[in-house]
Protein backbone atom coordinates (compact mmCIF):
# COMPACT_ATOMS: atom_id res chain seq x y z
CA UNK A 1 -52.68 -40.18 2.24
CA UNK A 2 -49.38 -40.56 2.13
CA UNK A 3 -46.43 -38.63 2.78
CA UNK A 4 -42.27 -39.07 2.01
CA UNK A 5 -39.62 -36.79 2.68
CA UNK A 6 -36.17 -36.71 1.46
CA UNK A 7 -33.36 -34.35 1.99
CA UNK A 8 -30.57 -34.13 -0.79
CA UNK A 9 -26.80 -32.71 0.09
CA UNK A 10 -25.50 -30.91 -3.37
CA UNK A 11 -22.38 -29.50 -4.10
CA UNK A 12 -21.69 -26.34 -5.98
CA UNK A 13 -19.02 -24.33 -6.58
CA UNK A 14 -19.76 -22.01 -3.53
CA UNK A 15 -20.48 -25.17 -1.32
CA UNK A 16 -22.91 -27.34 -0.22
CA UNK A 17 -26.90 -26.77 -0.64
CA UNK A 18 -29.22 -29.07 0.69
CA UNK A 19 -32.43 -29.45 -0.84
CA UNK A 20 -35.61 -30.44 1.32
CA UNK A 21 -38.54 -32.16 -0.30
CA UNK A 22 -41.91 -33.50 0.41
CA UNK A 23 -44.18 -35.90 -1.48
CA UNK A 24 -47.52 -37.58 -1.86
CA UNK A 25 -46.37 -41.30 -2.51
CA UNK A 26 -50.10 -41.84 -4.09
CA UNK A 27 -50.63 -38.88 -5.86
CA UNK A 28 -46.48 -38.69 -6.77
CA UNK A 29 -47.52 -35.07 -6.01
CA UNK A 30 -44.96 -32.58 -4.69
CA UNK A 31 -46.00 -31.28 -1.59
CA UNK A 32 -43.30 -28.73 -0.62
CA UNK A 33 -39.50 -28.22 -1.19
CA UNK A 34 -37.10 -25.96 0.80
CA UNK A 35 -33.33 -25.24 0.00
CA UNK A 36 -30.70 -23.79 2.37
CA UNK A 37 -26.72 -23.71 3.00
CA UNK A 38 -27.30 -25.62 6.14
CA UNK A 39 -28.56 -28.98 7.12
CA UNK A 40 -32.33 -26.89 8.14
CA UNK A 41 -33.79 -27.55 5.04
CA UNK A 42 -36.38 -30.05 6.32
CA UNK A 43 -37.19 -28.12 9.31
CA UNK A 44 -37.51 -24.89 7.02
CA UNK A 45 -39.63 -27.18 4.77
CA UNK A 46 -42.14 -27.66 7.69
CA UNK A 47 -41.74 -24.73 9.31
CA UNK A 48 -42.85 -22.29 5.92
CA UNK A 49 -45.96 -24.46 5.58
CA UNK A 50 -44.90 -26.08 2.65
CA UNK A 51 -44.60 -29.65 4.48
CA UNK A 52 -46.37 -31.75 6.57
């Protein structure tokens, strides 16, 4: 098993949103995602049990 995280910086009309995801590189399965207005997306990601 594999896993690969990413986190992605968007912008919207009300600012940015980063996006938090996490993925099985064999199965190309998503794991767990997590969004938030701050930068803690990948620690949210983890921290909600969605993640590694």
């Amino acid at each position: 098993m594999l896993w690969c995280g990413n986190v992605t910086e968007t912008v919207t009309g009300k600012g940015k949103l980063y996006l938090a995801t996490v993925e099985d590189l064999f199965s190309r399965r998503l794991l767990g995602y997590a969004m938030s207005e701050d930068h803690d997306a990948a620690r949210e990601c983890k921290d909600n049990g969605s993640g590694p």
